[in-house]
Protein backbone atom coordinates (compact mmCIF):
# COMPACT_ATOMS: atom_id res chain seq x y z
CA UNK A 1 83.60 76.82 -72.22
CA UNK A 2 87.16 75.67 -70.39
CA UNK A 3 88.40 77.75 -66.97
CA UNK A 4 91.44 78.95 -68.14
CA UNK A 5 94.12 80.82 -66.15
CA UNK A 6 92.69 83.83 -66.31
CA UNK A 7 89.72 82.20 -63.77
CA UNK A 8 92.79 81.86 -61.69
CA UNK A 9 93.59 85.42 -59.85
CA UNK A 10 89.83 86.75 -59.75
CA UNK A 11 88.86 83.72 -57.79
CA UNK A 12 91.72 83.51 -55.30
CA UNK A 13 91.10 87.64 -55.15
CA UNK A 14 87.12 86.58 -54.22
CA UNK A 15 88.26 84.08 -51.69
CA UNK A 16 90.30 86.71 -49.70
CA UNK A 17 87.34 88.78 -49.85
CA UNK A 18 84.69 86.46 -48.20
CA UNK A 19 87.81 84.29 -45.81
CA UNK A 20 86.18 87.02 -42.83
CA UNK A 21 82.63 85.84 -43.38
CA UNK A 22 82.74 82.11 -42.46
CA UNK A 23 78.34 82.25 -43.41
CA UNK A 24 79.33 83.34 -46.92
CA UNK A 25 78.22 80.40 -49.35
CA UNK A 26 80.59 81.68 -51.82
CA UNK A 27 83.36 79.71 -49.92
CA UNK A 28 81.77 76.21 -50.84
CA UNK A 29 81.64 77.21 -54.92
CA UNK A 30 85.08 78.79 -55.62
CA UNK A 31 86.92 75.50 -53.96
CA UNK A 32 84.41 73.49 -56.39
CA UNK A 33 85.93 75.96 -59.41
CA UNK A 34 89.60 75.91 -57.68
CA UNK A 35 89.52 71.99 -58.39
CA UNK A 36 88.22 72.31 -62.07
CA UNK A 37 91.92 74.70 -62.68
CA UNK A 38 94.40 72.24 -61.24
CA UNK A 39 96.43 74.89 -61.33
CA UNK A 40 99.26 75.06 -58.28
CA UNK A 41 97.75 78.46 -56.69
CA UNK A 42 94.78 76.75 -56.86
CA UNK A 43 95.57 73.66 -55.08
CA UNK A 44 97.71 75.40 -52.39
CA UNK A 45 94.42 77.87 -52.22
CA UNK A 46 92.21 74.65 -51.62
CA UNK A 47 95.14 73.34 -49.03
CA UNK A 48 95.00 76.39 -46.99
CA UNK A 49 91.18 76.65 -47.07
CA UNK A 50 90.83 73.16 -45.79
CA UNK A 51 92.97 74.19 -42.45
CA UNK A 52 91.39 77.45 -42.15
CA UNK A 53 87.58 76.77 -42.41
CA UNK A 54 85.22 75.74 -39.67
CA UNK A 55 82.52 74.64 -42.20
CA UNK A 56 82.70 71.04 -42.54
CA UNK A 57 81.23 71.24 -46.24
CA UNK A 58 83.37 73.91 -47.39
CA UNK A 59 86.57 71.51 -46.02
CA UNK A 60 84.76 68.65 -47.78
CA UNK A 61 84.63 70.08 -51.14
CA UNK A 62 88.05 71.55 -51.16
CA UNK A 63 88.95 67.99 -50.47
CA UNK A 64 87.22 66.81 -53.16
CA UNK A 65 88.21 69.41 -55.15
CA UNK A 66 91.92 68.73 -54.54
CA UNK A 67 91.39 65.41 -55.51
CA UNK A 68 90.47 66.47 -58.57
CA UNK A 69 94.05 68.00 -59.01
CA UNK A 70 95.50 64.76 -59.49
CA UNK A 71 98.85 64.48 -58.54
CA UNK A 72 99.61 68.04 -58.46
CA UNK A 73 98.00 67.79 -55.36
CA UNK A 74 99.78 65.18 -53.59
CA UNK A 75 102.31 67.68 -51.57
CA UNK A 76 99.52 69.43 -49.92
CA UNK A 77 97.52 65.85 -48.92
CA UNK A 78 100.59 64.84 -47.45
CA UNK A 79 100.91 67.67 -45.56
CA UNK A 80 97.29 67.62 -44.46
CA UNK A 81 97.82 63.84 -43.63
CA UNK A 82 100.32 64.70 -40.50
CA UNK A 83 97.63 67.30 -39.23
CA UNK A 84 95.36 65.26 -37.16
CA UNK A 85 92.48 67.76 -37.82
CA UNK A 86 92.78 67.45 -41.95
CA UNK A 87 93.83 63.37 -41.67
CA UNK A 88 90.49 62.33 -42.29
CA UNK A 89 89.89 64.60 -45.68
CA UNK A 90 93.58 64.07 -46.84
CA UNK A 91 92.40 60.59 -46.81
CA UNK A 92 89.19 60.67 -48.30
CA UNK A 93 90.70 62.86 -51.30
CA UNK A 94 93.72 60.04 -51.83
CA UNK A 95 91.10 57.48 -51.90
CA UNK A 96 88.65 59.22 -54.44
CA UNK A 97 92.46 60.32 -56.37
CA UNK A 98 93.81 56.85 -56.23
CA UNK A 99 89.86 55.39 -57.40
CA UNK A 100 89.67 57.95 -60.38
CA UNK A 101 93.50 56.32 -61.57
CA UNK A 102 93.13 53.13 -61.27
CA UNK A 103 89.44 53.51 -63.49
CA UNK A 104 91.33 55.36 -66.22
CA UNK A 105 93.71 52.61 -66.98
């Protein structure tokens, strides 16, 4: 079965639900799902989480997870790369990106 679109608005809905609840788990596996879209909501979903999270897994995965977006993604890294809180992840997520490319050719 392929996420599709329609995956799209019920996740982003669930994300608004649990952003109060920084113990809520649920955080950690909708960025994994957000990066399987690559879909622009979802990437500027993942960007935002990543600034507004204080769970250092949750940031990591949306990292990872933007990553995944390819270059659809590359905006929001470069914006996260000028935040000195986010530089580190940005980073990471270009490196995995840039890894993932250069095996494909």
């Amino acid at each position: 079965m392929r996420l599709g679109p329609a995956t799209l608005s019920p996740l982003l809905e669930l994300l608004q639900e649990v952003a109060g609840d920084p113990e809520d788990d649920l955080h950690w596996f909708i960025a994994r799902i957000l990066g399987e879209l690559r879909h622009p909501l979802a990437v500027a979903a993942l960007g935002q989480l990543i600034q507004t999270t204080n769970q250092a897994e949750v940031a990591a995965i949306a990292a990872t997870s933007l990553a995944k977006s390819g270059e659809l993604a590359l905006p929001v890294l470069s914006q996260l790369l000028h935040q000195p809180e986010q530089r580190v992840l940005a980073a990471q997520a270009l490196t995995s990106w840039v890894w993932s490319w250069q095996c494909r050719c």
